[in-house]
C-alpha atoms as a PDB file:
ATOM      1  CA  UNK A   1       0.000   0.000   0.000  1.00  0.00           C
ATOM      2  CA  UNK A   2       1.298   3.467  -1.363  1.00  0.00           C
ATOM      3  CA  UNK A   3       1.796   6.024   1.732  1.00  0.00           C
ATOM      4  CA  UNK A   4       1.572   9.561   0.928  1.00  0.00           C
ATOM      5  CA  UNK A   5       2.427  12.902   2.505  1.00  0.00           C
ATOM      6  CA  UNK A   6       5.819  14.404   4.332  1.00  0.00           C
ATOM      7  CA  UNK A   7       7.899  13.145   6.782  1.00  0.00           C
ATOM      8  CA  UNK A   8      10.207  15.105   9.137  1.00  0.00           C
ATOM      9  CA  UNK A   9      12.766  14.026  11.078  1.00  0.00           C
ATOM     10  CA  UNK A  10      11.441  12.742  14.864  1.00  0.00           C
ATOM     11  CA  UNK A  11      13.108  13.489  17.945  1.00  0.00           C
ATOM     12  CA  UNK A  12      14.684  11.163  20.322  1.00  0.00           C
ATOM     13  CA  UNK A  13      11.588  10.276  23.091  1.00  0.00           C
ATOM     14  CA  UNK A  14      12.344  12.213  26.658  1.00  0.00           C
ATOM     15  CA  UNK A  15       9.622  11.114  29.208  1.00  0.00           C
ATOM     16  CA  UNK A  16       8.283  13.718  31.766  1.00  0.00           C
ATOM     17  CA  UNK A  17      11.441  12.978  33.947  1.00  0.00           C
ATOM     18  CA  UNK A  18      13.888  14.589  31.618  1.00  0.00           C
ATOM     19  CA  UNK A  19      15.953  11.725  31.041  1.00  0.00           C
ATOM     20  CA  UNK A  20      16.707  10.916  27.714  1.00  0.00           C
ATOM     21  CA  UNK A  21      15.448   7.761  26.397  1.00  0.00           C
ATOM     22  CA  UNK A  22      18.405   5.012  25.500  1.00  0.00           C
ATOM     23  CA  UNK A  23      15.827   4.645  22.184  1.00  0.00           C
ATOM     24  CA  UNK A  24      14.383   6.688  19.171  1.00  0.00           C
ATOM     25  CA  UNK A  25      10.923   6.447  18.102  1.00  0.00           C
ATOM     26  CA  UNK A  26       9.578   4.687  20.812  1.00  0.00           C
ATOM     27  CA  UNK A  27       6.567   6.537  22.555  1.00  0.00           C
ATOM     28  CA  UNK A  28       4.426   5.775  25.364  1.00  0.00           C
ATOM     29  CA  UNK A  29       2.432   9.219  24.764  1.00  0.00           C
ATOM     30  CA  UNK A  30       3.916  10.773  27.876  1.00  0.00           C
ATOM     31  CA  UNK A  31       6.870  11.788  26.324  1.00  0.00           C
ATOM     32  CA  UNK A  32       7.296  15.725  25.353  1.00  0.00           C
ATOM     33  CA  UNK A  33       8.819  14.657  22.149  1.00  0.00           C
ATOM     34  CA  UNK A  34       5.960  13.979  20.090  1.00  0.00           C
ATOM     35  CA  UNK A  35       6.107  16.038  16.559  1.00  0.00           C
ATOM     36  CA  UNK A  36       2.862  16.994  14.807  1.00  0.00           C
ATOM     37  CA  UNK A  37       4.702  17.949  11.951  1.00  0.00           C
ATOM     38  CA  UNK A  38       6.581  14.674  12.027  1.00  0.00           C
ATOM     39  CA  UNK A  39       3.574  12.364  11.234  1.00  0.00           C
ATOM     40  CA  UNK A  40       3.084  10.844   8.696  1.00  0.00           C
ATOM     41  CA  UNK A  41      -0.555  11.260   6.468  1.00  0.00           C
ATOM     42  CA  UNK A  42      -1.405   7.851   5.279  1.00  0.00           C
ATOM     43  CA  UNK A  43      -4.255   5.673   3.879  1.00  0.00           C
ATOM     44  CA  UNK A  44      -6.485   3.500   5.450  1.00  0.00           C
ATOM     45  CA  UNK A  45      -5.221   0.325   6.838  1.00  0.00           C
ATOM     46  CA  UNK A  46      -6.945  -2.176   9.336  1.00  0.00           C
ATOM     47  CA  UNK A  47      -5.748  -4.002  12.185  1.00  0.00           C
ATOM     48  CA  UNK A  48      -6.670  -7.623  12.433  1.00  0.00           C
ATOM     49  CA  UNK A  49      -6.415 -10.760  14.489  1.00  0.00           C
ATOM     50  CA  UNK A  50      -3.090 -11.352  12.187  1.00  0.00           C
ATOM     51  CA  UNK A  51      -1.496  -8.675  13.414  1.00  0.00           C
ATOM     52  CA  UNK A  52      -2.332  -9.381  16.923  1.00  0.00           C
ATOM     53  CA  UNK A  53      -1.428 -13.358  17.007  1.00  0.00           C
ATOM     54  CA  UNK A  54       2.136 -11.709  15.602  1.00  0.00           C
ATOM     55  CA  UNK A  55       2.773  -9.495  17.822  1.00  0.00           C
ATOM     56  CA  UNK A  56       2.246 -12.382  20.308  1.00  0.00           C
ATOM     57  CA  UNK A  57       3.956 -14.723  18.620  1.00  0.00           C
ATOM     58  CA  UNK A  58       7.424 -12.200  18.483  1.00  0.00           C
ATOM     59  CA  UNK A  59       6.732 -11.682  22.186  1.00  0.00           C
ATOM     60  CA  UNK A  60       6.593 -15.534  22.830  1.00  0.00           C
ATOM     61  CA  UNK A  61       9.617 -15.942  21.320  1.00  0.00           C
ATOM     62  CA  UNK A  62      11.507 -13.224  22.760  1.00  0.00           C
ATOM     63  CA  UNK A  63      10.433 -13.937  26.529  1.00  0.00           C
ATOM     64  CA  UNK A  64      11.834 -18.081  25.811  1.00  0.00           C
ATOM     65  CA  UNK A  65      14.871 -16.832  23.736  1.00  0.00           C
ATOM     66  CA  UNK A  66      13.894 -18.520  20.837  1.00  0.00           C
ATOM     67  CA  UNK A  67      13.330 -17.186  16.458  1.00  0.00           C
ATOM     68  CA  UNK A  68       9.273 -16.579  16.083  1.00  0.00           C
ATOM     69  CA  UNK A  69       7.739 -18.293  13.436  1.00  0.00           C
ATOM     70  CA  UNK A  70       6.804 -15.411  11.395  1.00  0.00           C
ATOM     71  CA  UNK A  71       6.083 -17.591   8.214  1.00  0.00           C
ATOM     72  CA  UNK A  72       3.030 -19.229   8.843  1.00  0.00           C
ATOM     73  CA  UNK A  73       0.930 -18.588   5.808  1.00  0.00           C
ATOM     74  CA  UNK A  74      -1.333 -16.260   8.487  1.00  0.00           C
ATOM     75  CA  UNK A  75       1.087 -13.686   8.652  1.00  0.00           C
ATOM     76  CA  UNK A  76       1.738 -13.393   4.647  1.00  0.00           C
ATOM     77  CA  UNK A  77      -0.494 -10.710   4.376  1.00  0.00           C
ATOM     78  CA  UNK A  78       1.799  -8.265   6.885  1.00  0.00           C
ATOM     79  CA  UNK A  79       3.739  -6.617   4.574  1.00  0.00           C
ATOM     80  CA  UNK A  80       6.196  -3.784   5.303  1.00  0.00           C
ATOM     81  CA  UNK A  81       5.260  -2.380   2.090  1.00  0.00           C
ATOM     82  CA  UNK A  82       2.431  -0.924   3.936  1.00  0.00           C
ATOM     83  CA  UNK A  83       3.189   1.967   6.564  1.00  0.00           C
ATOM     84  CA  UNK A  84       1.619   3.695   9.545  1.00  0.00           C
ATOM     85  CA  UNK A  85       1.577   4.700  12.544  1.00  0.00           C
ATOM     86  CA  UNK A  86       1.553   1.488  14.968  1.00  0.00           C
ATOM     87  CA  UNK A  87       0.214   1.362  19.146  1.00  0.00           C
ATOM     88  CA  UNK A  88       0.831  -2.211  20.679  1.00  0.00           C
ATOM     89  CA  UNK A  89      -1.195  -2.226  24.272  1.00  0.00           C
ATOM     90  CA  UNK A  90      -0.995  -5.221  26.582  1.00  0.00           C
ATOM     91  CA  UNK A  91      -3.481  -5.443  29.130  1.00  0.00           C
ATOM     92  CA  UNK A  92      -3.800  -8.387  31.998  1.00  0.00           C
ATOM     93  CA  UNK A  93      -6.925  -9.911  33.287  1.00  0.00           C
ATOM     94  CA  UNK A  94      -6.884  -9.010  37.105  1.00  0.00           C
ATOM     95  CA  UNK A  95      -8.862 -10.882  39.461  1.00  0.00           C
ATOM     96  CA  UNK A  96     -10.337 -12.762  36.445  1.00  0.00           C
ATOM     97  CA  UNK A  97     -12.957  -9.612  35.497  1.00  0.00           C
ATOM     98  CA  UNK A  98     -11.301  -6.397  34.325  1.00  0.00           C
ATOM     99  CA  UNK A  99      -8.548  -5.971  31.743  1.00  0.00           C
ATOM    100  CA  UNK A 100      -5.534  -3.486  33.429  1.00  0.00           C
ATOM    101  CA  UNK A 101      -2.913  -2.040  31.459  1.00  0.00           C
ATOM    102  CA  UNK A 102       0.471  -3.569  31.377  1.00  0.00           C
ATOM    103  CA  UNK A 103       2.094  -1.658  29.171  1.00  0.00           C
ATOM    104  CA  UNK A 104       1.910   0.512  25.800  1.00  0.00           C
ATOM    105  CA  UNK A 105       4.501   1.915  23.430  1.00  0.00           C
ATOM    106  CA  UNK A 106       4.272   2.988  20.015  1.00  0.00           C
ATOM    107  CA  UNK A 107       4.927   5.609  17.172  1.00  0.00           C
ATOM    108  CA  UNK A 108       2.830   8.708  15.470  1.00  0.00           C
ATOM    109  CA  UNK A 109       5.607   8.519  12.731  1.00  0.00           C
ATOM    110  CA  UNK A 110       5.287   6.074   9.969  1.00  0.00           C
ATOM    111  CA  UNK A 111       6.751   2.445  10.033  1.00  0.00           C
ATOM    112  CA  UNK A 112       6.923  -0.365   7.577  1.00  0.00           C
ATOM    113  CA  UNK A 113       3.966  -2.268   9.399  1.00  0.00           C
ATOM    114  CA  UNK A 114       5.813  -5.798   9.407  1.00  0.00           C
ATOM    115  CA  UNK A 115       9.078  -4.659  11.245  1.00  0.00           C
ATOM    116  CA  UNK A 116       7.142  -2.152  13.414  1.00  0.00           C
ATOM    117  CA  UNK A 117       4.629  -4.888  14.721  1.00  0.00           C
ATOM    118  CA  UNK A 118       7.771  -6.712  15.418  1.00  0.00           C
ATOM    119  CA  UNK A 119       9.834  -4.117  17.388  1.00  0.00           C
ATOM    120  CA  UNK A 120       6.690  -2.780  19.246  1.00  0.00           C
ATOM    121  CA  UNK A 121       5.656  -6.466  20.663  1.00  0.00           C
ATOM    122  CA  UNK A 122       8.804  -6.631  22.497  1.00  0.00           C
ATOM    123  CA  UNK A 123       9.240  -2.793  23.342  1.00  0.00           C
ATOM    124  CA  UNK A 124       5.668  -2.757  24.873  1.00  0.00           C
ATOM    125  CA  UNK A 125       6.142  -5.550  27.135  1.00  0.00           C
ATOM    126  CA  UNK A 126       9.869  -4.467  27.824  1.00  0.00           C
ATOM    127  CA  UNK A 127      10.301  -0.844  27.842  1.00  0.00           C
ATOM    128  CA  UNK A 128       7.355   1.068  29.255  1.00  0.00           C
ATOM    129  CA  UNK A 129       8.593   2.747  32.242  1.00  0.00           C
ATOM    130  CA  UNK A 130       5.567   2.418  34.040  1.00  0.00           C
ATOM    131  CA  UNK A 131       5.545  -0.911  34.649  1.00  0.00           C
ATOM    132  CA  UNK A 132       8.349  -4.411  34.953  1.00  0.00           C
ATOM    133  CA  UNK A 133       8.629  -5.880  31.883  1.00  0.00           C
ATOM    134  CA  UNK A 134       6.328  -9.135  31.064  1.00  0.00           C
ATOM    135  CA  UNK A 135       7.475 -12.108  32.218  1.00  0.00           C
ATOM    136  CA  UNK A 136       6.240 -15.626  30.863  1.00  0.00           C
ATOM    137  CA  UNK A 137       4.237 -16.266  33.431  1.00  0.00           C
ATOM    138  CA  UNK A 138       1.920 -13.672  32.755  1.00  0.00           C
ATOM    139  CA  UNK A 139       0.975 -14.854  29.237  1.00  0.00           C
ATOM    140  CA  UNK A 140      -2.055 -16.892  29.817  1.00  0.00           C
ATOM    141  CA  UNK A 141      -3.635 -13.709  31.590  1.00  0.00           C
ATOM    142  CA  UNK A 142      -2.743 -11.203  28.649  1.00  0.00           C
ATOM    143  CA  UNK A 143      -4.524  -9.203  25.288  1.00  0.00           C
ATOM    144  CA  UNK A 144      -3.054  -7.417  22.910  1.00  0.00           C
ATOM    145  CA  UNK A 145      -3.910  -4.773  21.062  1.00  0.00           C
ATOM    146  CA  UNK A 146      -3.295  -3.227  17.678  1.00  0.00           C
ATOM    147  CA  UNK A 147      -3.566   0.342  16.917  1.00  0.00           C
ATOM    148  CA  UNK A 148      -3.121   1.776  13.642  1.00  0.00           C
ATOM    149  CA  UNK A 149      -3.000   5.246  12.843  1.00  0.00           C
ATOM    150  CA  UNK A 150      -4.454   7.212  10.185  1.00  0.00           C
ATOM    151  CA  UNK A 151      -6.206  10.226   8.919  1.00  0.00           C
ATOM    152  CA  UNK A 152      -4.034  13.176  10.834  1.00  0.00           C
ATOM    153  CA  UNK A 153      -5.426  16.298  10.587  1.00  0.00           C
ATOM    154  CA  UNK A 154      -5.166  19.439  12.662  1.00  0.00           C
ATOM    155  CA  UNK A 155      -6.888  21.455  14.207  1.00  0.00           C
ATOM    156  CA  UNK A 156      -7.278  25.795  13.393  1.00  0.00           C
ATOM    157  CA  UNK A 157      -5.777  27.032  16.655  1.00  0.00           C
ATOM    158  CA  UNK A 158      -8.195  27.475  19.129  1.00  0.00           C
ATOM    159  CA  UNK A 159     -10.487  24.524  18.066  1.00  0.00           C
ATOM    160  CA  UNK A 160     -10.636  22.455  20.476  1.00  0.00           C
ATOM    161  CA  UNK A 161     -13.943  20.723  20.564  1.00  0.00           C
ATOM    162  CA  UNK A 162     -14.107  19.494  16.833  1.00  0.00           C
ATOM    163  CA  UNK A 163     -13.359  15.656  17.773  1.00  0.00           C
ATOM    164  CA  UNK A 164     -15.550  13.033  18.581  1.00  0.00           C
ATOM    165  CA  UNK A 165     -14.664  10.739  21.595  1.00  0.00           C
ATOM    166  CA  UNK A 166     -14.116   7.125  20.889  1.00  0.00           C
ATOM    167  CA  UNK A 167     -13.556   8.057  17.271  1.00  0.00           C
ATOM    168  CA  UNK A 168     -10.933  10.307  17.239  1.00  0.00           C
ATOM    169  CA  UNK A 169      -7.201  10.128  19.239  1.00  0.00           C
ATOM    170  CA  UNK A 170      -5.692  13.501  20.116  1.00  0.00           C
ATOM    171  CA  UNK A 171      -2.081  15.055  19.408  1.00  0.00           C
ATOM    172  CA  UNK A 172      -1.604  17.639  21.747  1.00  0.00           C
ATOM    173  CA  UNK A 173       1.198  20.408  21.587  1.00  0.00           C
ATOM    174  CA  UNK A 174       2.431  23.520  22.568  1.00  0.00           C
ATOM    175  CA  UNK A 175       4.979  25.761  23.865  1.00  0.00           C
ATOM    176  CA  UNK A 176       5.797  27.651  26.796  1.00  0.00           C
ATOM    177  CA  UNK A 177       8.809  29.734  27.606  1.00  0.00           C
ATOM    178  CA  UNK A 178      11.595  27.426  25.980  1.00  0.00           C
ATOM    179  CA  UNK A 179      10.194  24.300  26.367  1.00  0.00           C
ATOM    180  CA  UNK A 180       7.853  22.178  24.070  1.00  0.00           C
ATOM    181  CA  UNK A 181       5.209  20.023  25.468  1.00  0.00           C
ATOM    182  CA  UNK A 182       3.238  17.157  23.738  1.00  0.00           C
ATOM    183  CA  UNK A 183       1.158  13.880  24.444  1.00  0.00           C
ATOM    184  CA  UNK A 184      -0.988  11.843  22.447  1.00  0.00           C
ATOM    185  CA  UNK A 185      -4.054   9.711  23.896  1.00  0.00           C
ATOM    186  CA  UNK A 186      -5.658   6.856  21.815  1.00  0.00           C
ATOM    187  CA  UNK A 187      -9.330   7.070  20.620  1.00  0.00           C
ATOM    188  CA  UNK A 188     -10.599   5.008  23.119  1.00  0.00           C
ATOM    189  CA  UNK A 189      -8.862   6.592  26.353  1.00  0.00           C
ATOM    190  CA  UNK A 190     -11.498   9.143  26.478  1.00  0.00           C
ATOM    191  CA  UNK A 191     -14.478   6.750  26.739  1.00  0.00           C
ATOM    192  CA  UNK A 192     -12.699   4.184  29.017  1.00  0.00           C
ATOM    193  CA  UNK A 193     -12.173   6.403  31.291  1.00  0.00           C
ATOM    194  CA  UNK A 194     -15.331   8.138  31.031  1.00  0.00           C
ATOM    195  CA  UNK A 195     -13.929  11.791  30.589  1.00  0.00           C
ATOM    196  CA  UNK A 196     -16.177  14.788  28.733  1.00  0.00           C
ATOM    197  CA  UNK A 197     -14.301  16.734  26.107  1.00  0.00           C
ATOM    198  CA  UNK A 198     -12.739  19.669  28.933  1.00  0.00           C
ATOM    199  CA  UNK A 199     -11.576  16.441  31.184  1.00  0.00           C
ATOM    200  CA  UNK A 200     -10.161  14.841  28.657  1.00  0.00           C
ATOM    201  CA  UNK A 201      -8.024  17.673  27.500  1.00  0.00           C
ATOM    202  CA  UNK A 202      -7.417  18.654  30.876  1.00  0.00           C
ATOM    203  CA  UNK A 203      -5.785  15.191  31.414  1.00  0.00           C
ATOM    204  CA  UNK A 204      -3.788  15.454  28.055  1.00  0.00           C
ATOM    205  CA  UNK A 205      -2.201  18.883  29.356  1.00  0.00           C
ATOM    206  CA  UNK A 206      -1.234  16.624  32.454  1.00  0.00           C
ATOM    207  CA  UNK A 207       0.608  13.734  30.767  1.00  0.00           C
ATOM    208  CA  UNK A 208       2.526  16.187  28.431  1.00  0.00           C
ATOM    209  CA  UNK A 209       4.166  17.534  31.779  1.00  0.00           C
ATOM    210  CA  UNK A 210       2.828  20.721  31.704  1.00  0.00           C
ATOM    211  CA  UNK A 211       2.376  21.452  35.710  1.00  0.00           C
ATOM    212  CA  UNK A 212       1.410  25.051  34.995  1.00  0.00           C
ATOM    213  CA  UNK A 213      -2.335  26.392  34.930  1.00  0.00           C
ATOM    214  CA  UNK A 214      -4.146  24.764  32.819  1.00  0.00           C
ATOM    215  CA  UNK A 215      -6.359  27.263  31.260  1.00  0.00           C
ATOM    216  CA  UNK A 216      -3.354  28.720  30.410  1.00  0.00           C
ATOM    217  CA  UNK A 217      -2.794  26.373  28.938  1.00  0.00           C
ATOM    218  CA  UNK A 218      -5.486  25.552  26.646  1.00  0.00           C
ATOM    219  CA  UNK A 219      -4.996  29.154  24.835  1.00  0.00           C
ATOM    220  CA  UNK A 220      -1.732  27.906  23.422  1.00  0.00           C
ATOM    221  CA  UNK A 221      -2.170  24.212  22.278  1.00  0.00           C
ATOM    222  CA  UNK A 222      -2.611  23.126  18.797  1.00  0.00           C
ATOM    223  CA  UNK A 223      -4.825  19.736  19.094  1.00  0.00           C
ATOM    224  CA  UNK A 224      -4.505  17.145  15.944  1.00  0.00           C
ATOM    225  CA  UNK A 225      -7.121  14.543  15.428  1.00  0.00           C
ATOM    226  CA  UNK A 226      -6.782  11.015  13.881  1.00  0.00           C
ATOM    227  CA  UNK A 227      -8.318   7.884  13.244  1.00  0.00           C
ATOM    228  CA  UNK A 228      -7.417   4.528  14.691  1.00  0.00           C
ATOM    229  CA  UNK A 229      -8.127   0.866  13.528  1.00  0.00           C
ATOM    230  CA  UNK A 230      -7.753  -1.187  16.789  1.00  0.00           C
ATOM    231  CA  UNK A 231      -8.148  -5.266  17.058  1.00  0.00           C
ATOM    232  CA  UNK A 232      -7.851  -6.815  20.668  1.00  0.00           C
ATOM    233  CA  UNK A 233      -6.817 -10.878  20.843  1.00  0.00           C
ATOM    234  CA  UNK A 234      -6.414 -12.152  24.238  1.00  0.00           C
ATOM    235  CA  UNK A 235      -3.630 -15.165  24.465  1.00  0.00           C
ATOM    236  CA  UNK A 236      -6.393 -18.140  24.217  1.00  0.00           C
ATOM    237  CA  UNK A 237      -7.349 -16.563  21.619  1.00  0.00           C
ATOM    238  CA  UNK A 238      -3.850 -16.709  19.685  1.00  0.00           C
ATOM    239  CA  UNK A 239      -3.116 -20.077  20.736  1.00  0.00           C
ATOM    240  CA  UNK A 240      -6.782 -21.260  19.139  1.00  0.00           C
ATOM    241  CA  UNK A 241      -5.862 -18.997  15.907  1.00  0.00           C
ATOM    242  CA  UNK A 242      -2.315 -20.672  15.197  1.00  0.00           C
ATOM    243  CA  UNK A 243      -3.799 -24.223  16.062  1.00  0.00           C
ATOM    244  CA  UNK A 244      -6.004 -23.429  13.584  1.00  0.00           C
ATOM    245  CA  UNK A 245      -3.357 -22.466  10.664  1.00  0.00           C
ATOM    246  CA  UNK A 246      -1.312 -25.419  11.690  1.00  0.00           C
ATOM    247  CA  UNK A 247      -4.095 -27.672  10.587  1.00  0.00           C
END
């Protein structure tokens, strides 16, 4: 699939800390390195189960030190010739009713889809700072999901209400004094959490780490919307799926 548009150069990831990231291109959304005019504006692609039986597959492999078996006829549709923006999310099943985070990394910028899927399965269970990395215990109680990015646009300065919640993920950025400050929340942060419009902003302001007023802040920030294709596969799930091909 063709990818069209312009594509800047990205900055190395700082999280709210200030300590610079040992990685490039790796985002949890809470960095303040996040470039608008570094995304990429592509065409539609959707996730799938595929994509999310990969990604565990490249995890399984990774956590038992072994090559993944990325050439089961399944995964011959992930091609890097497409490109987008790419989310992995792991969540665990705690106290066998409600899924929790576990971890979340990803990239606004463009990727070869194949190679990204592959990088981001291992960086999201390894490298979010918010949490230990996955261990293999923890398999049988973990989804996946796939995000895939599409349709930036932004906002005219100043409009900040002209996205719909659940449909739409958020790029938010501004400056203040000499320092930048960005943060990005998927399209379905807003509903899970059951946030209005105002809240939800309000909370995007936080995780940039902006600690100033925050109607001050709000008359500086220029908001981009986008589109997401998300598929969730918990790990039953994948093992039924490759059973399945392997028949």
């Amino acid at each position: 699939m063709a990818t069209e548009g312009k594509t800047a150069t990205t900055k190395a990831c700082r999280c709210v800390s200030g300590t610079k990231c040992s990685h490039t291109d790796l985002c949890c959304g809470c960095c303040n390195s996040l470039s608008v005019d570094s995304v990429l504006h592509i065409r539609s692609i959707s996730a799938s189960a595929e994509m999310c039986s990969f990604a565990f597959e490249v995890l399984c492999a990774h956590l038992s030190s072994y090559e993944p078996a990325l050439n089961l006829k399944m995964y011959d549709a992930i091609s890097d010739l497409a490109s987008c923006g790419v989310f992995v999310t792991y969540n665990k099943l705690s106290d066998g009713k409600q899924w929790d985070l576990r971890g979340c990394i990803g990239t606004l910028k463009s990727q070869p889809l194949r190679q990204a899927l592959r990088d981001y399965a291992i960086t999201a269970a390894t490298l979010d700072r918010r949490f230990l990395p996955i261990e293999p215990h923890e398999l049988s109680s973990l989804q996946v999901g796939i995000s895939l990015l599409d349709d930036f646009e932004t906002l005219p300065n100043g409009d900040l209400d002209n996205w719909i919640p659940g449909t739409h993920g958020l790029v938010l950025d501004f400056t203040e004094g000499s320092r930048s400050y960005s943060a990005t929340f998927l399209p379905e942060i807003a509903m899970e959490q059951g946030w209005t419009r105002a809240e939800t902003l309000q909370h995007l302001i936080r995780k940039s780490g902006y600690r100033g007023v925050t109607s001050k802040a709000l008359k500086k920030l220029r908001l981009t919307r986008y589109l997401s294709s998300k598929y969730t596969l918990t790990f039953q799930e994948f093992l039924q799926l490759r059973s399945q091909t392997r028949k």
